[in-house]
N, C-alpha and C. Protein backbone atom coordinates (compact mmCIF):
# COMPACT_ATOMS: atom_id res chain seq x y z
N UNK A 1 2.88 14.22 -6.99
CA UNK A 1 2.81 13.15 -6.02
C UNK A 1 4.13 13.05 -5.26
N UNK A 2 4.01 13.00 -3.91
CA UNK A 2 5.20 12.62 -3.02
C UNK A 2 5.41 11.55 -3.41
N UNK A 3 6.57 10.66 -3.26
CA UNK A 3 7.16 8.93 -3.33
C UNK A 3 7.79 9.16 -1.89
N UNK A 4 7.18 8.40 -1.10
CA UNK A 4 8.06 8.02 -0.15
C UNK A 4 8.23 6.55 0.24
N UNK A 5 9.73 5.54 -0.03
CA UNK A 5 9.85 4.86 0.05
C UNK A 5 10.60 4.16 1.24
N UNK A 6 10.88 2.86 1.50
CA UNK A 6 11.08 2.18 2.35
C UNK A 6 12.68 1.68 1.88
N UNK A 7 13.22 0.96 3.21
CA UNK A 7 14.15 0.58 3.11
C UNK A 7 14.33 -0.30 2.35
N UNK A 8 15.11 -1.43 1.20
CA UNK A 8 14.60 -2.19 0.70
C UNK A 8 15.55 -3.66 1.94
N UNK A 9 14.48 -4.39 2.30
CA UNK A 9 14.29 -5.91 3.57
C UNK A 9 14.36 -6.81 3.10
N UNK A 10 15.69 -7.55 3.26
CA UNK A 10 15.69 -8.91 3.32
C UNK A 10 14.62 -9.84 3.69
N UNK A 11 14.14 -10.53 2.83
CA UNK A 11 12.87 -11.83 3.28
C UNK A 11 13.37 -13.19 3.28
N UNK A 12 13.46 -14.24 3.79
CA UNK A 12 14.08 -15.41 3.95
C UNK A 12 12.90 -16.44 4.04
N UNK A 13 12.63 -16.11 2.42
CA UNK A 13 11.18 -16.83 1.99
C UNK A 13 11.15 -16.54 0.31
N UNK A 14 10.77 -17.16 -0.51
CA UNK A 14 10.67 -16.99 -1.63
C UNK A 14 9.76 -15.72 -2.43
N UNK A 15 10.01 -15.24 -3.42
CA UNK A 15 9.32 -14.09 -3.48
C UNK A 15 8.16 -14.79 -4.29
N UNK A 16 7.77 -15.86 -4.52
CA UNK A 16 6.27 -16.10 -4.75
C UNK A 16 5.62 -16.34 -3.68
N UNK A 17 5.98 -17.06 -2.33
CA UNK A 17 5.87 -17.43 -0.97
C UNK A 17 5.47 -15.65 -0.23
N UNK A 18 6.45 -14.18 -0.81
CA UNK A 18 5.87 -13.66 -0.36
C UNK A 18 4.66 -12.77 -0.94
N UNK A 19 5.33 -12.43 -2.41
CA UNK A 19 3.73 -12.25 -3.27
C UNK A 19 2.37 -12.70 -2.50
N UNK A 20 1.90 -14.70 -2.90
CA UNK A 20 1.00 -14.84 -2.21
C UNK A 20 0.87 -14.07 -0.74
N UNK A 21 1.58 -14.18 -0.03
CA UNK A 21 1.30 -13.37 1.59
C UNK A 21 1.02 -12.08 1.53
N UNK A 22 1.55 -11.18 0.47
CA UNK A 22 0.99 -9.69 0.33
C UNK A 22 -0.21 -9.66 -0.38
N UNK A 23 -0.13 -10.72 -1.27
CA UNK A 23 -1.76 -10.41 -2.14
C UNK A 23 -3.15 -10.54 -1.61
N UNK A 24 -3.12 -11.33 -0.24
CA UNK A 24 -4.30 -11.22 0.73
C UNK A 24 -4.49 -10.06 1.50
N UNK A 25 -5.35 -9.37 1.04
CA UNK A 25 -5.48 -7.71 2.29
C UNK A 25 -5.24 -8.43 4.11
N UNK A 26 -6.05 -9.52 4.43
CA UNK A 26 -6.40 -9.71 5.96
C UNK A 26 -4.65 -10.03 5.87
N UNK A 27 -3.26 -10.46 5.76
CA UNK A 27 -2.56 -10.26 6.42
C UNK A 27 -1.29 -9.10 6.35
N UNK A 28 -2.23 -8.17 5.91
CA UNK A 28 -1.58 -6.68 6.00
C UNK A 28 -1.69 -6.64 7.60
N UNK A 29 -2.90 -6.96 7.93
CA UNK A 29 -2.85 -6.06 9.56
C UNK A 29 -1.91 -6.65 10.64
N UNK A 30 -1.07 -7.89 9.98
CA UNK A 30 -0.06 -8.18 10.46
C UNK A 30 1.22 -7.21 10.49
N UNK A 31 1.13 -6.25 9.23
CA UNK A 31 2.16 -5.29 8.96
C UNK A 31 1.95 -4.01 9.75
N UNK A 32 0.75 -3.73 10.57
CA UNK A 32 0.32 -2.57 10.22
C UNK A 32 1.06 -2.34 12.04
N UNK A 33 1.37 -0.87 12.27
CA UNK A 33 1.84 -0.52 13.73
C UNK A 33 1.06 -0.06 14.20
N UNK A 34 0.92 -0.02 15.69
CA UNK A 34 0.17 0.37 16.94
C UNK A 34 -0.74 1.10 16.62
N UNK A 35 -0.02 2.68 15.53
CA UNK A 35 -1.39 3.12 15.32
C UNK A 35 -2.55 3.28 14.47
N UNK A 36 -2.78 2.06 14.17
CA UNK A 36 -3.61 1.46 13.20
C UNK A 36 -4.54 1.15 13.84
N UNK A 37 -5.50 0.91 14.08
CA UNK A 37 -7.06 0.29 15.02
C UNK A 37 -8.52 -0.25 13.53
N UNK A 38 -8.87 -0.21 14.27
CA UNK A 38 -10.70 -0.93 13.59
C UNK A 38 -10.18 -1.55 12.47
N UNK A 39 -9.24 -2.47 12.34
CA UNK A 39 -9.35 -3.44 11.74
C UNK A 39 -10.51 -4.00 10.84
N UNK A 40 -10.63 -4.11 9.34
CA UNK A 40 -11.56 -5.34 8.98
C UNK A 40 -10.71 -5.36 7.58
N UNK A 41 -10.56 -6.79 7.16
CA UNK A 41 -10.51 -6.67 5.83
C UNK A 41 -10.84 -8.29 5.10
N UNK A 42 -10.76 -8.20 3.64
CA UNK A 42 -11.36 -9.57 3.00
C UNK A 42 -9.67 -10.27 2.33
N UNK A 43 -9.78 -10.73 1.31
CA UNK A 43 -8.85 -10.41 0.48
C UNK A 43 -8.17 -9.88 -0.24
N UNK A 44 -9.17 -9.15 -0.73
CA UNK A 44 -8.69 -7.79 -2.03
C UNK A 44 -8.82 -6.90 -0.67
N UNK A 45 -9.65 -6.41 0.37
CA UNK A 45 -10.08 -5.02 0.88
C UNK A 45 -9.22 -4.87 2.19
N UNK A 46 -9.28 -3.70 2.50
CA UNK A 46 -8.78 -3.44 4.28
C UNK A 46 -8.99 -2.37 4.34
N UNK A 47 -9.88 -2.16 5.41
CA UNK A 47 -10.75 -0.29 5.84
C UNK A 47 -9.76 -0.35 7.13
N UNK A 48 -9.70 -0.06 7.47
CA UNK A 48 -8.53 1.02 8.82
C UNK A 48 -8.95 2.41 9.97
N UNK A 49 -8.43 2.82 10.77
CA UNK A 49 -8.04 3.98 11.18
C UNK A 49 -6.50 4.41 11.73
N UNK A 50 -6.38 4.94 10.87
CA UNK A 50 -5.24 5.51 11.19
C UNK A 50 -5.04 6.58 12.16
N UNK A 51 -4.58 6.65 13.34
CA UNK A 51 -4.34 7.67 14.26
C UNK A 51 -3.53 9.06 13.45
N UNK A 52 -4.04 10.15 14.11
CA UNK A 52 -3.66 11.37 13.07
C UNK A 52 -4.05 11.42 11.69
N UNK A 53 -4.90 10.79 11.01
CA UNK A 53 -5.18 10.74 9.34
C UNK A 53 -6.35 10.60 9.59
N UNK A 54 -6.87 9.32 9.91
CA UNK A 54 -8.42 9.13 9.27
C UNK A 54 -8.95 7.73 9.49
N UNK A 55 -10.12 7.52 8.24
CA UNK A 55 -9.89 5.85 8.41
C UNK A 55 -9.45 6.04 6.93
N UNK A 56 -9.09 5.02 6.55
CA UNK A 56 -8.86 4.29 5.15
C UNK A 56 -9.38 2.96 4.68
N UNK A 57 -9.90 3.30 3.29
CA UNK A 57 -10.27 1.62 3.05
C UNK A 57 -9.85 1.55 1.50
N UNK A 58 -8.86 0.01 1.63
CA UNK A 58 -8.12 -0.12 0.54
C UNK A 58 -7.94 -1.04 -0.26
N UNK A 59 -7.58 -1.36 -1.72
CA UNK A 59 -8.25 -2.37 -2.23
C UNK A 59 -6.95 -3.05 -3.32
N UNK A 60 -6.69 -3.82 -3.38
CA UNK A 60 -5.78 -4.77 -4.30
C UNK A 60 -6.29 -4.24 -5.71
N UNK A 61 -5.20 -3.98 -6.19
CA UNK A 61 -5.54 -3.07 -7.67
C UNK A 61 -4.92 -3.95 -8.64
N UNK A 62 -3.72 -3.72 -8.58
CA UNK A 62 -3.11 -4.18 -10.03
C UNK A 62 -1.91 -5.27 -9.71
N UNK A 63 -1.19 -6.22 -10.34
CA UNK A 63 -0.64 -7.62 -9.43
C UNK A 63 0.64 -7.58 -10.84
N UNK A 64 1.86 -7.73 -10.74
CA UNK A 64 2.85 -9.08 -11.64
C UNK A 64 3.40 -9.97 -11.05
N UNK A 65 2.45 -10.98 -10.66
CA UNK A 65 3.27 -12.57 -9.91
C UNK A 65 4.10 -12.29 -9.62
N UNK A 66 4.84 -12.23 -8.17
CA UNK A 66 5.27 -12.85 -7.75
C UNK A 66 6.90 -11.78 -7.64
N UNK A 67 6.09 -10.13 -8.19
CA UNK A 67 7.29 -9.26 -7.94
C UNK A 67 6.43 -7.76 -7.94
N UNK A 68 4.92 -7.22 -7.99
CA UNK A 68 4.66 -6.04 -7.81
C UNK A 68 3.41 -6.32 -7.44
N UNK A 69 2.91 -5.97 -6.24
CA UNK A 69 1.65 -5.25 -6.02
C UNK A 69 0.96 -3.96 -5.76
N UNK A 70 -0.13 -3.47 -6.46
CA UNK A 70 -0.33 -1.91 -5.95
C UNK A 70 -1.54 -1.69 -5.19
N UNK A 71 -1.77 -1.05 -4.51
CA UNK A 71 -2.85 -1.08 -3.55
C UNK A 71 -3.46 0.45 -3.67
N UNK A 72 -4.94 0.51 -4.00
CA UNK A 72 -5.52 1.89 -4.26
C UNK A 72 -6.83 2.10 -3.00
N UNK A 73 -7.03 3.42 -3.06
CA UNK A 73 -8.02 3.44 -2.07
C UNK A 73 -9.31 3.59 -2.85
N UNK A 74 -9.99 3.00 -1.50
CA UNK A 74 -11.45 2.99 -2.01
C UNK A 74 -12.55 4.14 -1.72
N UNK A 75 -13.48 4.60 -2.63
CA UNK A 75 -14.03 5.65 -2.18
C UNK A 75 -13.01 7.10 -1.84
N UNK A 76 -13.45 8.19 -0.87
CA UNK A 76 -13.16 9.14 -0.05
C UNK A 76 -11.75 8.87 0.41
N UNK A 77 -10.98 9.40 0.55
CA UNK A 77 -9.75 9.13 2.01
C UNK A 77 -9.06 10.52 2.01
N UNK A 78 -9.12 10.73 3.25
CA UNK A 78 -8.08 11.85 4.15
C UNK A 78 -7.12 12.64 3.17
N UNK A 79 -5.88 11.83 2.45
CA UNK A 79 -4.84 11.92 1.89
C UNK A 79 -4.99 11.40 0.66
N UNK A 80 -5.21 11.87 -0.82
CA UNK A 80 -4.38 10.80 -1.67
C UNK A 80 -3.63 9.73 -2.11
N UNK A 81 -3.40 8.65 -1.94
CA UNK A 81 -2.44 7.68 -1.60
C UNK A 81 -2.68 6.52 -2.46
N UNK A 82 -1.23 5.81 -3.03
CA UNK A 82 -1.43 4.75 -3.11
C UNK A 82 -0.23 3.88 -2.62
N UNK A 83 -0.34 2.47 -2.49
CA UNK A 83 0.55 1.66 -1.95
C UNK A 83 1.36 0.96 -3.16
N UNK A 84 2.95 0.97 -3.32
CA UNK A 84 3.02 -0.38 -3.89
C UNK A 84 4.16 -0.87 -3.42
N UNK A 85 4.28 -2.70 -3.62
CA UNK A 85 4.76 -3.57 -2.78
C UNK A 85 5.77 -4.09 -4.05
N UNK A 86 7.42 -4.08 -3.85
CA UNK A 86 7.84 -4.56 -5.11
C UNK A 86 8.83 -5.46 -4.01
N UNK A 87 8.85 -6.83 -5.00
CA UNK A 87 9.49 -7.91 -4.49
C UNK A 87 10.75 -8.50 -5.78
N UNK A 88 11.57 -8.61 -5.42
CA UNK A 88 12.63 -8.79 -5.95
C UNK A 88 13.39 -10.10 -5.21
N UNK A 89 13.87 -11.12 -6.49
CA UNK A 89 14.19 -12.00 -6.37
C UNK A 89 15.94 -12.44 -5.77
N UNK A 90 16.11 -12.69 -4.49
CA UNK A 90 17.32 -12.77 -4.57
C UNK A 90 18.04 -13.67 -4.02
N UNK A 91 18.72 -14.88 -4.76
CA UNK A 91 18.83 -16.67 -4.30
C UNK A 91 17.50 -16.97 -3.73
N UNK A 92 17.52 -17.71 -3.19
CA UNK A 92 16.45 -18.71 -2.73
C UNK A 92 15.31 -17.97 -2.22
N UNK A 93 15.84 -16.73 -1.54
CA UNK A 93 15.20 -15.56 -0.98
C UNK A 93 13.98 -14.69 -1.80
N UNK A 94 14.08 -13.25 -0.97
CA UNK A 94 13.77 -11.98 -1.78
C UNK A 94 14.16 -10.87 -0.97
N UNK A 95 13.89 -9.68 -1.73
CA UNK A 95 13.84 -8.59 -0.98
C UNK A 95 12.39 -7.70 -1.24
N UNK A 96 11.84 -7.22 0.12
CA UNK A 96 11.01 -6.23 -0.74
C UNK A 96 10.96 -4.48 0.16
N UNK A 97 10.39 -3.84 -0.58
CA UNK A 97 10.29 -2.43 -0.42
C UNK A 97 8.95 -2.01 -0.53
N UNK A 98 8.27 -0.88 0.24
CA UNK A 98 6.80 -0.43 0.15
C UNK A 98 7.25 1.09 -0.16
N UNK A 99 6.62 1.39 -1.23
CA UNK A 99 6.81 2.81 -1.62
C UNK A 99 5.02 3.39 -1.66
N UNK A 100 4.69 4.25 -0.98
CA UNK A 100 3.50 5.43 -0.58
C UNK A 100 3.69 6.27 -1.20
N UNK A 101 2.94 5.88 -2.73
CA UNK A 101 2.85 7.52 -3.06
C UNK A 101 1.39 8.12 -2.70
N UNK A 102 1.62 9.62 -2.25
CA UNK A 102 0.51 10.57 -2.14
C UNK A 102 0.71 12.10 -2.62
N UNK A 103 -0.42 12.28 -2.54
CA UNK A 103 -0.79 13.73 -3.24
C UNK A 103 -1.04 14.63 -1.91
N UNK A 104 0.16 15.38 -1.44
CA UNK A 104 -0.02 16.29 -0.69
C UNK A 104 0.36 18.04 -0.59
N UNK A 105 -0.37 18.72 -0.28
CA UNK A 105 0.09 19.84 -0.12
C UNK A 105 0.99 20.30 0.39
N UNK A 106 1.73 21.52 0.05
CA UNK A 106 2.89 22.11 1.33
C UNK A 106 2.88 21.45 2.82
N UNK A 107 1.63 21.96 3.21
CA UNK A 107 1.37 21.95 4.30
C UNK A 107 1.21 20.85 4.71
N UNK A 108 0.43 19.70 4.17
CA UNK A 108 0.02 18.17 4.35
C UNK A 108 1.87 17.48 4.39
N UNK A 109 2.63 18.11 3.17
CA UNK A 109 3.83 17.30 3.15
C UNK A 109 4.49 17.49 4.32
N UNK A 110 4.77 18.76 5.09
CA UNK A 110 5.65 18.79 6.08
C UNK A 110 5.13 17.95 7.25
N UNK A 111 4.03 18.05 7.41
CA UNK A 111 3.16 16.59 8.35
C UNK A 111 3.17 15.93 8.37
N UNK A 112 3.16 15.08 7.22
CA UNK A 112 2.55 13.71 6.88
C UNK A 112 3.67 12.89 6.34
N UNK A 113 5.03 13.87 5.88
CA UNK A 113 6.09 12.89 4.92
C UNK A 113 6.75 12.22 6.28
N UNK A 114 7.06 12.25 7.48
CA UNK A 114 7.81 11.46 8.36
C UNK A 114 6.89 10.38 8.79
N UNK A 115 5.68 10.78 9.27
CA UNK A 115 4.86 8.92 9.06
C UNK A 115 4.82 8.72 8.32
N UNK A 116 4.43 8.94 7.27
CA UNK A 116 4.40 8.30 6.20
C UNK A 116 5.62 7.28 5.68
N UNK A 117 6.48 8.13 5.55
CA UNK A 117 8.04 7.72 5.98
C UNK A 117 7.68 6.04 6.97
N UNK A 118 7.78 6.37 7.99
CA UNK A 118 7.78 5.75 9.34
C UNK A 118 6.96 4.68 8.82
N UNK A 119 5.35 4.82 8.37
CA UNK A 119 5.16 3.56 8.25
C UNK A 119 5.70 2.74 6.83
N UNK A 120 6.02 3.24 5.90
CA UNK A 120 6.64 2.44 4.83
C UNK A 120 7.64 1.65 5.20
N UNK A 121 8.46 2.55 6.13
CA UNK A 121 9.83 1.28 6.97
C UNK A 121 8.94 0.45 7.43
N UNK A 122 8.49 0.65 8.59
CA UNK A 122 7.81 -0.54 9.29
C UNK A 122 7.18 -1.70 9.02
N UNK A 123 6.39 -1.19 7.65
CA UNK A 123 5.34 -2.29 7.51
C UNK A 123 6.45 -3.24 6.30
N UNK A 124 7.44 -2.64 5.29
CA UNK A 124 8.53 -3.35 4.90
C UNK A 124 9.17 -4.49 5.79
N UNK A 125 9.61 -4.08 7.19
CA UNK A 125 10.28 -4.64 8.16
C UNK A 125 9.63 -5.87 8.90
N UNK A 126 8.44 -5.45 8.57
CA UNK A 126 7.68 -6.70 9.76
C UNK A 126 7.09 -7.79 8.49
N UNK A 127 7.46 -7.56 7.64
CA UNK A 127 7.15 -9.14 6.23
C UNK A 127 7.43 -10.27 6.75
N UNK A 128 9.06 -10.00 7.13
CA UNK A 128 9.83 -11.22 7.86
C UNK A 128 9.37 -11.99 8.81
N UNK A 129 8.92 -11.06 9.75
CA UNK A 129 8.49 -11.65 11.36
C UNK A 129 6.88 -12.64 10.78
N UNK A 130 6.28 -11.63 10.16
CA UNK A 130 4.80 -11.85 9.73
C UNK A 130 5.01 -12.89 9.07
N UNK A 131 5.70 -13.54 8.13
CA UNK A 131 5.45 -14.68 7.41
C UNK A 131 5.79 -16.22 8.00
N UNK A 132 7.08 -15.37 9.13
CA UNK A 132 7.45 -16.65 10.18
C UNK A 132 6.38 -17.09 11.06
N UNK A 133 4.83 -16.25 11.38
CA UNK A 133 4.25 -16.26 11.90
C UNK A 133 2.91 -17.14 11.69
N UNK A 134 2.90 -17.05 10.28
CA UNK A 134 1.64 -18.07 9.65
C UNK A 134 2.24 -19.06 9.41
């Protein structure tokens, strides 16, 4: 399995404040960048298309209050992959990081590790904006 992880982001919100906000799938698509489309998701779920990959549909797996979430796919998908969301407590605050692991080939890795890359920063980065937002 590749690990490709994210920067680890200051949140200026409590890390149970952001737990709850990651543990709902519908406000991932707050995280998600431009090239993300067909949107749908519940709470546990979120199906996708990803530009250059596929679609994806993904499901709230495994939880520790209020400092790890992991996110697995459902059915079929493009790539191997799973998501996880680790939140770390720091003063009043937190910090968190999105690490993507997937199962790729030679060939899939030299492709796929810089978005992949790309979106683990991103969707790390936009927690902040996204939580100021609800």
């Amino acid at each position: 399995m590749t690990e490709i992880e994210s920067s680890l982001n200051q949140v200026t919100a409590s890390a149970e404040k952001v737990f709850t906000f990651l543990s709902n799938s519908n406000n991932h698509q707050k995280l998600m960048p431009p090239q993300v489309s067909e949107w749908w998701s519940n709470d546990d779920e979120a199906k996708m298309k990803v530009q250059g990959l596929g679609t994806l549909h993904l499901k709230r797996d495994k939880t520790v209050p209020n400092s790890y979430i992991k996110i697995v796919p459902i059915g079929t998908t493009p790539v191997d992959l799973y998501i996880e969301w680790h939140i770390s407590i720091d003063g009043n605050n937190c910090k968190v990081k999105v690490i993507i692991f997937a199962d790729l080939n030679m060939f899939m890795k030299m492709v796929a590790t810089k978005p992949l890359q790309g979106l683990a920063d991103y969707m790390a980065s936009k927690v902040n904006t996204a939580l100021s937002e609800t």
